[in-house]
N, C-alpha and C. Protein backbone atom coordinates (compact mmCIF):
# COMPACT_ATOMS: atom_id res chain seq x y z
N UNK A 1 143.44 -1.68 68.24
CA UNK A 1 144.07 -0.40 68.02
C UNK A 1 144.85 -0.45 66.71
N UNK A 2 144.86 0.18 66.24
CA UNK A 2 145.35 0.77 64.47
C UNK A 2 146.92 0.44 64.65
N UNK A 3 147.54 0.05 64.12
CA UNK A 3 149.33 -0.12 63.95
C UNK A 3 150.10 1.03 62.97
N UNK A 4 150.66 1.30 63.58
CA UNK A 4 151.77 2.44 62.64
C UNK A 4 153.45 1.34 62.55
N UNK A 5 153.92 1.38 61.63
CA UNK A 5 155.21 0.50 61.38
C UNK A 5 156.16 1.88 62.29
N UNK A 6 157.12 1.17 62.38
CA UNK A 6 158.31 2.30 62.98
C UNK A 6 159.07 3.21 61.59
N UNK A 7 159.64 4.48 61.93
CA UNK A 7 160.16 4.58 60.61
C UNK A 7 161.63 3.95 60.22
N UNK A 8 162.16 2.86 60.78
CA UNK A 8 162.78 2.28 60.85
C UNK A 8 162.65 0.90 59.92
N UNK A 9 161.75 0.28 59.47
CA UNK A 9 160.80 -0.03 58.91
C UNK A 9 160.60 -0.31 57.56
N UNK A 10 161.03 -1.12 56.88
CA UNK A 10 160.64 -1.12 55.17
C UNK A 10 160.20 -2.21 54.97
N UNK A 11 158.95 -2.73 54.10
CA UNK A 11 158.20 -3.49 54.19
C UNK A 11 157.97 -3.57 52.37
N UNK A 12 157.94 -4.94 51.67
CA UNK A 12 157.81 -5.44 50.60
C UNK A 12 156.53 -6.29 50.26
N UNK A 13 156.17 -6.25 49.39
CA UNK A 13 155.20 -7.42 49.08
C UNK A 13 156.10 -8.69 48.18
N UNK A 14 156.08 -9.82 48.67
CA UNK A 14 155.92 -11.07 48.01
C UNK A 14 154.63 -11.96 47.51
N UNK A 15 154.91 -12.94 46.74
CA UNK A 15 153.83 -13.55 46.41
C UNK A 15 153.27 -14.55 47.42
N UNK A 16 154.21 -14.79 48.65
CA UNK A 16 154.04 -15.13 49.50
C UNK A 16 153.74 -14.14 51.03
N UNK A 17 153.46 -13.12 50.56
CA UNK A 17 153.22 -12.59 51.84
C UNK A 17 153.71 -11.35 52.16
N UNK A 18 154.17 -11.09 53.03
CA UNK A 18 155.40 -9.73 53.09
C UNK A 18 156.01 -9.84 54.01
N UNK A 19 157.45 -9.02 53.36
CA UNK A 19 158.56 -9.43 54.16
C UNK A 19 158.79 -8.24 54.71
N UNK A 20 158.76 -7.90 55.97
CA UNK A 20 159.68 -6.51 56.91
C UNK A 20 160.82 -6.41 57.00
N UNK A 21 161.88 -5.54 57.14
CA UNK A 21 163.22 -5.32 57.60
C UNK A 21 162.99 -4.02 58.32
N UNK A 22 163.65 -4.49 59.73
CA UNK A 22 164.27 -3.71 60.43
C UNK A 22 165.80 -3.02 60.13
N UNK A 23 165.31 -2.15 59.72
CA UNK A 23 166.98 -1.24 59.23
C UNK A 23 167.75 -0.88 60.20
N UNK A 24 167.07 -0.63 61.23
CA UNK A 24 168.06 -0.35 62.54
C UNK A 24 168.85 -1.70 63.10
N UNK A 25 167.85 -2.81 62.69
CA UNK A 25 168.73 -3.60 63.78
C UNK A 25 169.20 -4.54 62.72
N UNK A 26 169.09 -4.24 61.60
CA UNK A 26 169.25 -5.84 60.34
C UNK A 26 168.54 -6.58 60.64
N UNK A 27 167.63 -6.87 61.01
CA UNK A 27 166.32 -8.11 61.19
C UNK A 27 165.51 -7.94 60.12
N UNK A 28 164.93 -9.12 59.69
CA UNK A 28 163.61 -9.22 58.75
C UNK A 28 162.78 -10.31 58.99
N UNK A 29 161.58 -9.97 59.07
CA UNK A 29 160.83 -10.84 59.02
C UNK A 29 159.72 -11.33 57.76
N UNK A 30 159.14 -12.37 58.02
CA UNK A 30 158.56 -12.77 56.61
C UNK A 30 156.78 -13.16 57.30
N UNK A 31 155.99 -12.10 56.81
CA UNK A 31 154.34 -12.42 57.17
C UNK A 31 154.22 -13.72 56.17
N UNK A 32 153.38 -14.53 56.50
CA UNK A 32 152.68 -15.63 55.61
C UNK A 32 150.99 -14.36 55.12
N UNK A 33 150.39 -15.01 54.20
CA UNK A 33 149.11 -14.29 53.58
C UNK A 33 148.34 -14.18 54.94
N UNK A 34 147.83 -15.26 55.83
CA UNK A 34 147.07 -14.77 57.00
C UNK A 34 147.61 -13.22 57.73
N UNK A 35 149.13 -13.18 58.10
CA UNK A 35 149.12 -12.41 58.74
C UNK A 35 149.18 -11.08 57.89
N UNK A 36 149.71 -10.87 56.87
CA UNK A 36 149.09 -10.33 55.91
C UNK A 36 148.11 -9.31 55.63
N UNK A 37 147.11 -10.18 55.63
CA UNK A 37 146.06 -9.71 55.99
C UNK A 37 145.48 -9.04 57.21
N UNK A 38 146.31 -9.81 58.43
CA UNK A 38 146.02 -9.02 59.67
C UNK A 38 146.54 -7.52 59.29
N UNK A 39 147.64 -7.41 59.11
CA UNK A 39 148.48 -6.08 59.11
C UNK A 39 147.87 -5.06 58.28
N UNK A 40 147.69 -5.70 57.26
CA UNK A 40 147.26 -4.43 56.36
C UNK A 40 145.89 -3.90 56.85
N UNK A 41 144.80 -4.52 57.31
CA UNK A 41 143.51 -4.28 58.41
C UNK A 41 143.93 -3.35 59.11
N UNK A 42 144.58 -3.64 60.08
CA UNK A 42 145.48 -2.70 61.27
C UNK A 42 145.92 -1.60 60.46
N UNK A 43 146.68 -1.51 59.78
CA UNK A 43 147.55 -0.27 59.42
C UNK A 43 146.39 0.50 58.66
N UNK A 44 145.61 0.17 57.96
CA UNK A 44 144.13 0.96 57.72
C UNK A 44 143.52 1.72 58.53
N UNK A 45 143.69 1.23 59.77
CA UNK A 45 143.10 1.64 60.43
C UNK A 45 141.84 0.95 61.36
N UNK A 46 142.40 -0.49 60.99
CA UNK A 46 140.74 -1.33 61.73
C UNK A 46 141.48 -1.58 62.96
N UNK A 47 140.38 -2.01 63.81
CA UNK A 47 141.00 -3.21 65.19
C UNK A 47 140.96 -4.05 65.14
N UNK A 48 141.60 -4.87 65.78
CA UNK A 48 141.73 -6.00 66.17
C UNK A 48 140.48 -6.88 66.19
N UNK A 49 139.33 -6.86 66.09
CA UNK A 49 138.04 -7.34 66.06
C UNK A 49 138.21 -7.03 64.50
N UNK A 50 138.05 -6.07 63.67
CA UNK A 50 138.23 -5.96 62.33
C UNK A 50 139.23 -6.98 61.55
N UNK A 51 140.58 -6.91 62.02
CA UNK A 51 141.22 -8.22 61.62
C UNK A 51 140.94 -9.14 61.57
N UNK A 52 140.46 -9.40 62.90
CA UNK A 52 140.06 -11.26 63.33
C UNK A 52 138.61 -11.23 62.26
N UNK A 53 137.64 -10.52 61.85
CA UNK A 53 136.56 -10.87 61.19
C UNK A 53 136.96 -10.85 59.84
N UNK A 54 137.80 -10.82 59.47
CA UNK A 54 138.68 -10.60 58.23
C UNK A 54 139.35 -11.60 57.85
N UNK A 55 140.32 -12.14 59.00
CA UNK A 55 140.63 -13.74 58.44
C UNK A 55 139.70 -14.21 59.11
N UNK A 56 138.80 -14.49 59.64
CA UNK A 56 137.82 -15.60 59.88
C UNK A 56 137.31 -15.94 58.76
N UNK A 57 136.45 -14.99 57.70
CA UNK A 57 135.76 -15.03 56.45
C UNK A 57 136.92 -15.29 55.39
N UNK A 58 138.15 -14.33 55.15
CA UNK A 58 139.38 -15.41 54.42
C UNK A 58 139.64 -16.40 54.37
N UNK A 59 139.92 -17.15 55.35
CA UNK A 59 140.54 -18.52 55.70
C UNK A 59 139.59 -19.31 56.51
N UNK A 60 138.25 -19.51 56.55
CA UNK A 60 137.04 -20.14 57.04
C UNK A 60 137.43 -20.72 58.41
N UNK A 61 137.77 -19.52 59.32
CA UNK A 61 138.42 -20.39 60.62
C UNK A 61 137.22 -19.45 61.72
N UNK A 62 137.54 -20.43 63.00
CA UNK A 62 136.11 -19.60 63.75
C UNK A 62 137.16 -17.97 64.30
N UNK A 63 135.45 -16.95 64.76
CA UNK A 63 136.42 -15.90 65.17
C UNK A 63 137.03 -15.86 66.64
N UNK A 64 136.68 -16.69 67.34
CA UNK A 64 137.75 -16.70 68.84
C UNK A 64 138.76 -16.70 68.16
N UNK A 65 139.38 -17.86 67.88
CA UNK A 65 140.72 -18.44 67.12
C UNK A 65 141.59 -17.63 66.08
N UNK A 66 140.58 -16.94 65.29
CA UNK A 66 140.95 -15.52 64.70
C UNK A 66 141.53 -14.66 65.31
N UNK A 67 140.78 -14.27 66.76
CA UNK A 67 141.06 -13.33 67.57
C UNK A 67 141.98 -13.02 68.43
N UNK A 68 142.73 -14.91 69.11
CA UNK A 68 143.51 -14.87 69.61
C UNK A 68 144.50 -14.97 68.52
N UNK A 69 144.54 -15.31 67.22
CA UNK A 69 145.82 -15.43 66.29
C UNK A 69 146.39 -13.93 66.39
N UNK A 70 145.33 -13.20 66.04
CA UNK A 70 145.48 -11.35 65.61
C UNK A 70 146.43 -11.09 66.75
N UNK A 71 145.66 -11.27 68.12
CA UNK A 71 146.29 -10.73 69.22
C UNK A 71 147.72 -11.49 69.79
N UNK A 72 148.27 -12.64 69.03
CA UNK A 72 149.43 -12.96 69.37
C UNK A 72 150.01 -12.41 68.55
N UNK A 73 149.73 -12.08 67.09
CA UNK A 73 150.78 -11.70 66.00
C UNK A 73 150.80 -9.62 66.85
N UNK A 74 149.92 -9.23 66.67
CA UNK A 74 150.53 -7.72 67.62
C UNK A 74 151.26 -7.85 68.41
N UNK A 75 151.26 -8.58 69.76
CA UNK A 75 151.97 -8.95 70.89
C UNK A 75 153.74 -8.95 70.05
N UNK A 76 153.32 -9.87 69.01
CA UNK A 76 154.92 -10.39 68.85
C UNK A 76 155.77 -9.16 67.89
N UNK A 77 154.53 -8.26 67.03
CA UNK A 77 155.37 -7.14 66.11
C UNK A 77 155.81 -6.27 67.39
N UNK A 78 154.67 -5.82 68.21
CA UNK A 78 155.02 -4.76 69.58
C UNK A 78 156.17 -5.29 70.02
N UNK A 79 156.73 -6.49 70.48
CA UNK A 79 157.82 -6.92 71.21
C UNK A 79 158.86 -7.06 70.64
N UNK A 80 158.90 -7.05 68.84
CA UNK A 80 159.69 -7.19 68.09
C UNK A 80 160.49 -5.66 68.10
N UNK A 81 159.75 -4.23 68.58
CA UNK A 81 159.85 -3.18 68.08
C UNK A 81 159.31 -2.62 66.92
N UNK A 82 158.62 -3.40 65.79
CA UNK A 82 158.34 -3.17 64.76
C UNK A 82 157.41 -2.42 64.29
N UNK A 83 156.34 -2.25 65.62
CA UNK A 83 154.84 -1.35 65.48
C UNK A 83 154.84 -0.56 66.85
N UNK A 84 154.18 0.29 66.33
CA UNK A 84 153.80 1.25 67.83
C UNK A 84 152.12 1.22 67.46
């Protein structure tokens, strides 16, 4: 399913990745390039199968392992508050 950020929400690019802040709560977090890549997939508009085939071919990893990476990093933005 596609990710929308909250509008709560401001998001940077680094050369390392990107960093989120939660403005409501003062939290930030810092993506490494894998996840990265997950997010920006998602917020395009791909799924979760789209992500995971995305870093699989990025980062030469198999796609189960892809698949469960994708689906822990959603789990953890959803629980963070950070995506709907």
């Amino acid at each position: 399913m596609p990710l929308r950020f909250g509008d709560n929400v401001s998001t940077a690019q680094t050369e390392y990745g990107t960093v989120l802040l939660d403005e409501q709560a003062g939290a930030y977090w810092e993506l490494n390039p894998t996840a990265t890549l997950v997010v920006r997939t998602l917020l395009d508009g791909g799924e979760e199968a789209d992500a995971a085939a995305a870093l699989a071919t990025e980062f030469d990893i198999g796609r189960e392992q892809a698949l469960r990476d994708v689906q822990t990093l959603v789990r953890q933005l959803r629980s963070s508050g950070l995506v709907s």
